[in-house]
Protein backbone atom coordinates (compact mmCIF):
# COMPACT_ATOMS: atom_id res chain seq x y z
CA UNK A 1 -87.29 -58.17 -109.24
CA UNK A 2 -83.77 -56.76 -109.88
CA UNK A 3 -82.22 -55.26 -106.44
CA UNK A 4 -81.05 -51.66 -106.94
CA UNK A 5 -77.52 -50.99 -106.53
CA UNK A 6 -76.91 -48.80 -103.78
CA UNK A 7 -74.82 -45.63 -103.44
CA UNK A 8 -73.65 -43.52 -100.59
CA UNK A 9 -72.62 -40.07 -101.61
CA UNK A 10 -70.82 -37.72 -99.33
CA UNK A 11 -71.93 -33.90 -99.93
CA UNK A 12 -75.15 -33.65 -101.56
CA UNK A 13 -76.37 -30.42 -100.06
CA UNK A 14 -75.82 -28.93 -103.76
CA UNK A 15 -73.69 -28.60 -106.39
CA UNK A 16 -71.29 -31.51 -108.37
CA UNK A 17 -73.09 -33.98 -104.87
CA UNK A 18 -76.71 -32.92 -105.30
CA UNK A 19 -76.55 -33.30 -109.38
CA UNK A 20 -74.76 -36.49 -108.61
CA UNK A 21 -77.53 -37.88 -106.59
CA UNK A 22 -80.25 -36.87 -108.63
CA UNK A 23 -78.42 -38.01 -112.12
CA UNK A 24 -77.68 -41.76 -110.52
CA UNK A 25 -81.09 -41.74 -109.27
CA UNK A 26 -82.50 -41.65 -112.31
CA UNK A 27 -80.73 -43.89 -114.15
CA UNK A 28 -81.49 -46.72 -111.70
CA UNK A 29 -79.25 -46.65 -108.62
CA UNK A 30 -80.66 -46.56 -105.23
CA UNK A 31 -79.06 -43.26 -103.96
CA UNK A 32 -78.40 -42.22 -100.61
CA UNK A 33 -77.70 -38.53 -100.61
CA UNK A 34 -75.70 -37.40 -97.75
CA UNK A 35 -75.59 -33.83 -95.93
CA UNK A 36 -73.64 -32.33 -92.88
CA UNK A 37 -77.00 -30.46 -92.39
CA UNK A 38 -80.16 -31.21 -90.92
CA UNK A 39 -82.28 -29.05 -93.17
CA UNK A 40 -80.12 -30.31 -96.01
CA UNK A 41 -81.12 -33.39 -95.39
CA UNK A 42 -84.55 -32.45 -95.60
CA UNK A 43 -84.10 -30.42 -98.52
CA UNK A 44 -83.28 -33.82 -100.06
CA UNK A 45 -85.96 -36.00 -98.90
CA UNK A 46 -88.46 -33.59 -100.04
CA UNK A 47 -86.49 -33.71 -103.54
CA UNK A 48 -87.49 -37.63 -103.43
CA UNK A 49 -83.80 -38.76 -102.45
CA UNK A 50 -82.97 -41.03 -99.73
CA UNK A 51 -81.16 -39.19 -97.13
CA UNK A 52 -79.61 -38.94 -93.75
CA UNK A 53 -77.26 -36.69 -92.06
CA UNK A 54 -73.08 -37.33 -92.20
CA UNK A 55 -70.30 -34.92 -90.99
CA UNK A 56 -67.53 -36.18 -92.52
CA UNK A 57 -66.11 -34.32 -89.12
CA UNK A 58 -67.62 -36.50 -86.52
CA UNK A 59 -66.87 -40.19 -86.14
CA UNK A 60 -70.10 -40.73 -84.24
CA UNK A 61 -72.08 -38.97 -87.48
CA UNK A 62 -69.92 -41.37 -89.97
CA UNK A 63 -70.76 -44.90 -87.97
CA UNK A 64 -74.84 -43.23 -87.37
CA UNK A 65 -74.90 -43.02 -91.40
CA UNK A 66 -73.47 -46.03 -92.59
CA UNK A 67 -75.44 -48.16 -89.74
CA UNK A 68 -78.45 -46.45 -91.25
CA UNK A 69 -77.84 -47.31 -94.67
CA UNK A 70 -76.46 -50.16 -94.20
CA UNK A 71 -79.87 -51.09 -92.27
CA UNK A 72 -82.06 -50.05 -95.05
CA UNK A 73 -79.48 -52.07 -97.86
CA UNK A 74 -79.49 -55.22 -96.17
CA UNK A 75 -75.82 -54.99 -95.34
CA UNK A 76 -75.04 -54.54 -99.28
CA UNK A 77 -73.58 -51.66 -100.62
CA UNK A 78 -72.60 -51.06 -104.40
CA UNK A 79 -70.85 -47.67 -104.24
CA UNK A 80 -69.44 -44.75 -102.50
CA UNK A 81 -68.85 -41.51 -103.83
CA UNK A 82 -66.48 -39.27 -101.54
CA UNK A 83 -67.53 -35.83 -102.65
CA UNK A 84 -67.58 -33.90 -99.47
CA UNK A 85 -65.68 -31.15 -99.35
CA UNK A 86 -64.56 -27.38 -99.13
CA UNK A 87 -61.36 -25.32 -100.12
CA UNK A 88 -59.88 -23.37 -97.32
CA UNK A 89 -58.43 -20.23 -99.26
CA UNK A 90 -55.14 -17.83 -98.42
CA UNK A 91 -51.35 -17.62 -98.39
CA UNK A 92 -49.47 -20.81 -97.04
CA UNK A 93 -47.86 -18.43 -94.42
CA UNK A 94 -51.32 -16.93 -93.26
CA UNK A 95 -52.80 -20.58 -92.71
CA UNK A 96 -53.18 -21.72 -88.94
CA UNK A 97 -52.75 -25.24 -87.44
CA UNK A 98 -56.60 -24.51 -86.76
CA UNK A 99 -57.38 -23.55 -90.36
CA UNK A 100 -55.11 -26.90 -92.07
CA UNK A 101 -56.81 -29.25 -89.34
CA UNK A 102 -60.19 -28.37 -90.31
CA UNK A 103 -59.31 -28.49 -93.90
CA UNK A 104 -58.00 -32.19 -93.54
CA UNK A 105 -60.68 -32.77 -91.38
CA UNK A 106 -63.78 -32.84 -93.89
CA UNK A 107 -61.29 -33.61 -97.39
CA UNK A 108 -59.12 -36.28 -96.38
CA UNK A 109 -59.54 -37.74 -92.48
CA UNK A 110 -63.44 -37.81 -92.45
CA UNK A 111 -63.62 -39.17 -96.08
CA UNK A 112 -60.66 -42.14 -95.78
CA UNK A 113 -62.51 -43.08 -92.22
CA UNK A 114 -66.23 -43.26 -94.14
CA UNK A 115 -64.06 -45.37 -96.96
CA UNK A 116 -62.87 -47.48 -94.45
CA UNK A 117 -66.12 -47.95 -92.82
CA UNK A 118 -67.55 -49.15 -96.28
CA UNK A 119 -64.42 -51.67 -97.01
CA UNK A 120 -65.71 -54.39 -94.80
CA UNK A 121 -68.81 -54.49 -96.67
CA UNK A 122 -67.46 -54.59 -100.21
CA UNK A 123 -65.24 -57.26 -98.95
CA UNK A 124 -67.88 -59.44 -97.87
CA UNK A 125 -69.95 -59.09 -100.48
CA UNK A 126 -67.21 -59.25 -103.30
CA UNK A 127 -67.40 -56.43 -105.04
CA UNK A 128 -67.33 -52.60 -104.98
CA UNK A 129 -66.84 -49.23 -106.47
CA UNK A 130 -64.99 -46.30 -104.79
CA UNK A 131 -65.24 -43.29 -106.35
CA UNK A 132 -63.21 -40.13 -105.09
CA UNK A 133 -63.99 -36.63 -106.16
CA UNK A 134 -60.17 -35.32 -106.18
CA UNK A 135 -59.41 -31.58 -108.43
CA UNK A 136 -56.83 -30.62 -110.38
CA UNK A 137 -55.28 -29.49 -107.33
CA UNK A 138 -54.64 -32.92 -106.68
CA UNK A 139 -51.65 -32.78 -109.02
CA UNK A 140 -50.80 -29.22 -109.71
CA UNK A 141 -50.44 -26.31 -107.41
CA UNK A 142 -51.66 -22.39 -107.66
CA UNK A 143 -50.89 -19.97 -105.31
CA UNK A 144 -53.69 -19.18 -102.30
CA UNK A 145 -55.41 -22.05 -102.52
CA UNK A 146 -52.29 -24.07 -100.26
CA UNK A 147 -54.98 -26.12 -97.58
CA UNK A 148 -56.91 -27.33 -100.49
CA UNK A 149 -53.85 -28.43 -102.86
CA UNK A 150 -52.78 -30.41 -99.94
CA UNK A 151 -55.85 -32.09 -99.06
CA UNK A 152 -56.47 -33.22 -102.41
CA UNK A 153 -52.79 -34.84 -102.93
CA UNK A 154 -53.33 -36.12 -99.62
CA UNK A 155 -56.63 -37.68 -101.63
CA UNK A 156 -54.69 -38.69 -104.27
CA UNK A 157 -51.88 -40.65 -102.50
CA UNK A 158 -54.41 -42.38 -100.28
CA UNK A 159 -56.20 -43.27 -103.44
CA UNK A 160 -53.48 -44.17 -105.28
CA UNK A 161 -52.22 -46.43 -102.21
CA UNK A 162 -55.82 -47.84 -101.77
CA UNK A 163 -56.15 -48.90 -105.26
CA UNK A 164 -52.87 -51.36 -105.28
CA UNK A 165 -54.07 -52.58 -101.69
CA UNK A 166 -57.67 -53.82 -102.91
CA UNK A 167 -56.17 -55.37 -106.36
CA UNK A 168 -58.10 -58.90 -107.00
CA UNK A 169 -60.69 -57.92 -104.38
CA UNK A 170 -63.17 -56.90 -107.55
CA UNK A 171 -62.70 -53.44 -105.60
CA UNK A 172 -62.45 -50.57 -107.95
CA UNK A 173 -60.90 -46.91 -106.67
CA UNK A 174 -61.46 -43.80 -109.38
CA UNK A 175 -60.43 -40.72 -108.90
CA UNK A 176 -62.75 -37.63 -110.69
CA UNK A 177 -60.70 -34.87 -111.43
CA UNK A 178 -61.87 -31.62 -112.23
CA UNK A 179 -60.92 -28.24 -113.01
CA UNK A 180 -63.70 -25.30 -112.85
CA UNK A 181 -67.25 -26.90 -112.20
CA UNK A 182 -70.34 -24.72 -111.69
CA UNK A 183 -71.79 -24.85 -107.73
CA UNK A 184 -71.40 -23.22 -104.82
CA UNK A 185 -67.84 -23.88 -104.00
CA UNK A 186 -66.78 -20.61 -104.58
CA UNK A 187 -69.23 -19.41 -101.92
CA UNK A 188 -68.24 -22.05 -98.92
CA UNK A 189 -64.65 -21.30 -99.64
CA UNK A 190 -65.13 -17.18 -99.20
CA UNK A 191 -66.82 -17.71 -95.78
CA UNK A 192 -63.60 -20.36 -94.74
CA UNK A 193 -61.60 -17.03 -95.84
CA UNK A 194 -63.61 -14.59 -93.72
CA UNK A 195 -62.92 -17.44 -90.69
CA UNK A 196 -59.56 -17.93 -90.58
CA UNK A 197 -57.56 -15.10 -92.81
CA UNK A 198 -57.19 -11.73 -91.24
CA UNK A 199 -56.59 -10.18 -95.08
CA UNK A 200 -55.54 -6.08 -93.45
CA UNK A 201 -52.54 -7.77 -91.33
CA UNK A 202 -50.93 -10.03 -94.41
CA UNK A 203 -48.33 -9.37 -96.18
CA UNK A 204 -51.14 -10.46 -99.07
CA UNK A 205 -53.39 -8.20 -98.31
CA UNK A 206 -53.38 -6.82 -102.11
CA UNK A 207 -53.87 -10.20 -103.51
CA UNK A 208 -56.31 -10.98 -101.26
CA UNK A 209 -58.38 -8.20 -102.62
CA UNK A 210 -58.04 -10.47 -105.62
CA UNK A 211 -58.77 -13.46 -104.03
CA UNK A 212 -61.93 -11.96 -102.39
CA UNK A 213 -63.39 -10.86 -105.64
CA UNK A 214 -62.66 -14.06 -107.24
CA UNK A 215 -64.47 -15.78 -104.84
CA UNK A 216 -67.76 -13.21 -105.06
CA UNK A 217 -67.73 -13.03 -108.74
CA UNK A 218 -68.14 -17.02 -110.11
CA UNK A 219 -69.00 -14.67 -113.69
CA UNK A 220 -65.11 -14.47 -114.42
CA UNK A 221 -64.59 -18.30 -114.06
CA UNK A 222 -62.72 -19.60 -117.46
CA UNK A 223 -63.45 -22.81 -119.02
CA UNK A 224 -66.16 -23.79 -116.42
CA UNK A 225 -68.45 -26.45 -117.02
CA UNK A 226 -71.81 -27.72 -115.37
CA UNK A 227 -72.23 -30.33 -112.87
CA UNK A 228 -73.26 -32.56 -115.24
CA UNK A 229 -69.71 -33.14 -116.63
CA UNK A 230 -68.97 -35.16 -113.44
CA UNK A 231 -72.57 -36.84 -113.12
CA UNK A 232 -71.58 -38.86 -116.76
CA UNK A 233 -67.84 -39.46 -114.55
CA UNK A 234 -68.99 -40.62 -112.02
CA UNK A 235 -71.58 -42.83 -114.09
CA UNK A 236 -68.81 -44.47 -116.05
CA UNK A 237 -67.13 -45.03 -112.96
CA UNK A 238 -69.58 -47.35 -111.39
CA UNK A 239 -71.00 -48.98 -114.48
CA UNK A 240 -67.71 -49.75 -116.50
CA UNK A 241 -66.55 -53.11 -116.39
CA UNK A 242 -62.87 -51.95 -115.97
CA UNK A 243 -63.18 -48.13 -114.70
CA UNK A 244 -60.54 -45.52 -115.21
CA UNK A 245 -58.20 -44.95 -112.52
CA UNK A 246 -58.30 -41.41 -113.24
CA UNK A 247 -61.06 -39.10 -114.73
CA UNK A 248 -60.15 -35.93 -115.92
CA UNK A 249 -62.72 -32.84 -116.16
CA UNK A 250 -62.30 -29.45 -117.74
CA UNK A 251 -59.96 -28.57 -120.52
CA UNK A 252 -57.44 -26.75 -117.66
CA UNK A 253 -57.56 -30.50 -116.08
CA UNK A 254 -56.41 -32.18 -119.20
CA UNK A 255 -54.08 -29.54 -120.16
CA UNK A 256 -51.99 -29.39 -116.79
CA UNK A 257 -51.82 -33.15 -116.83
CA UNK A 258 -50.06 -33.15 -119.80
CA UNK A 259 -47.50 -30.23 -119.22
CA UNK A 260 -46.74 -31.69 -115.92
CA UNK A 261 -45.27 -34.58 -117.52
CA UNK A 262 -43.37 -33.35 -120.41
CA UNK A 263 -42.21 -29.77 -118.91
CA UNK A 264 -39.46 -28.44 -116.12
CA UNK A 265 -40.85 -27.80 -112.77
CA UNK A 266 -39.30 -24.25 -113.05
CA UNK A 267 -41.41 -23.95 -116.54
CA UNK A 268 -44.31 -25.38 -115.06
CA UNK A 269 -44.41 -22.58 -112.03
CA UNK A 270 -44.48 -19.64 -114.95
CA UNK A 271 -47.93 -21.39 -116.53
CA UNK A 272 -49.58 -21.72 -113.18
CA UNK A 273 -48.55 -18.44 -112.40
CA UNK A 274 -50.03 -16.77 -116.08
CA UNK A 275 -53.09 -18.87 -115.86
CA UNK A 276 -53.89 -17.40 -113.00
CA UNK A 277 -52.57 -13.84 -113.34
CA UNK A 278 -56.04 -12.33 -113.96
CA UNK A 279 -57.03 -12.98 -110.35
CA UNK A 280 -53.75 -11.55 -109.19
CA UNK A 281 -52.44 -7.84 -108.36
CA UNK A 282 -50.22 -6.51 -111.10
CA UNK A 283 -47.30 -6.86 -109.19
CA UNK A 284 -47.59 -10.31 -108.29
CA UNK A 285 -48.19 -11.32 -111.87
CA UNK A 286 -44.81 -11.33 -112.96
């Protein structure tokens, strides 16, 4: 009998995680679906996944998990997909110490120290796949979104860095970027706002407005696609025989990669800016 190749998967407690774990569980992989929440984790089991509880924010959590898994594998593990996150909205100026901590937290801290939790194992063993769930914030910028942009090129360069450190360890590090994606990241991202951005006392108040709206109404999302356009990614990712370093999702994704490379930086700021100008007050749309 075959073994199963096993997964870990950071974030599964819905959205581009929870289609992940149920797309690789189908097609063969022995999945271990991953939630900061107890009932979460529940809400998996009952689904038929394999799951136990990580907080990417709590070293204890991280070692509990992978000594679990690791437990139930034999000390074997195929792949890891870093997909936990959140995006901490509002102004650069309006962020706190507090607010930037906790964003780096969960995106970048929490997920490099499960990644380097998992290294030993893949070194051992002799093989590997790392698979990182970056944005297209990872290379481009918009405005509000200034905590998230810098968590994900914080991703990126840790990747990026990772990737030349593990070459001829049969070690493979993607990174999945993508632009709009159906799930509920619009709704963890408004309650971040509602934590740590006191909108009535900014000098961004009007744009917030904007922002707040945005983040209630997914129906005004352009070019958004299902989860699903990561699931086939993340799929290729682990099952190629030489994976892509980078995987881009979402015509915005592909787009901005390109412009980035051919245009000015001052040209480059007037695109962001129009593309997202709908979200914006009139004023700040110039």
């Amino acid at each position: 009998m075959t073994e199963l190749k096993s997964v870990l998967i950071s974030g599964c407690s819905s959205g581009i995680g929870r289609r992940v774990a149920t797309g690789l569980s189908a097609q063969g992989y022995r999945v271990f679906a991953t939630a900061r929440g107890s009932s979460d984790v529940d809400m998996l089991r009952a689904s038929g996944l394999e799951s136990v509880r990580l907080d990417l924010d709590d070293s204890d959590s991280i070692d509990g998990a992978v000594a679990e898994i690791l437990s139930r594998t034999g000390d074997r593990l195929f792949g890891l997909v870093n997909n936990g996150a959140y995006g901490q909205p509002g102004a650069v100026e309006d962020l706190s110490r507090e607010a930037l901590r906790r964003q780096f937290e969960t995106n970048v801290l929490g997920t490099q120290e499960l990644t380097n939790r998992v290294i030993p194992v893949m070194r051992r063993q002799g093989y590997g796949r790392i698979v990182q769930i970056s944005s297209v914030l990872g290379f481009v910028c918009l405005p509000y979104r200034g905590a998230y942009n810098a968590s994900k090129f914080a991703l990126e360069a840790l990747s990026d860095t990772l990737r030349l450190e593990l070459r001829g360890t049969n070690i493979h590090v993607s990174l999945i970027e993508p632009g709009p994606i159906r799930s509920r990241f619009r709704a963890n991202a408004y309650r971040a706002f509602q934590a740590y951005i006191d909108a009535d006392a900014s000098a961004h108040g009007d744009a917030y407005r904007h922002v707040e709206k945005r983040l209630l109404d997914p129906s005004d999302a352009r070019f958004t696609l299902p989860e699903t356009a990561v699931l086939t990614r993340v799929q290729h990712a682990l099952a190629a025989t030489r994976p892509r370093i980078r995987y881009r999702v979402t015509l915005p994704t592909h787009m901005f990669a390109i412009l980035k490379r051919i245009l000015p930086d001052r040209w480059m700021d007037s695109i962001l800016g129009r593309s997202i100008a709908h979200e914006l007050p009139p004023k700040a749309r110039q």
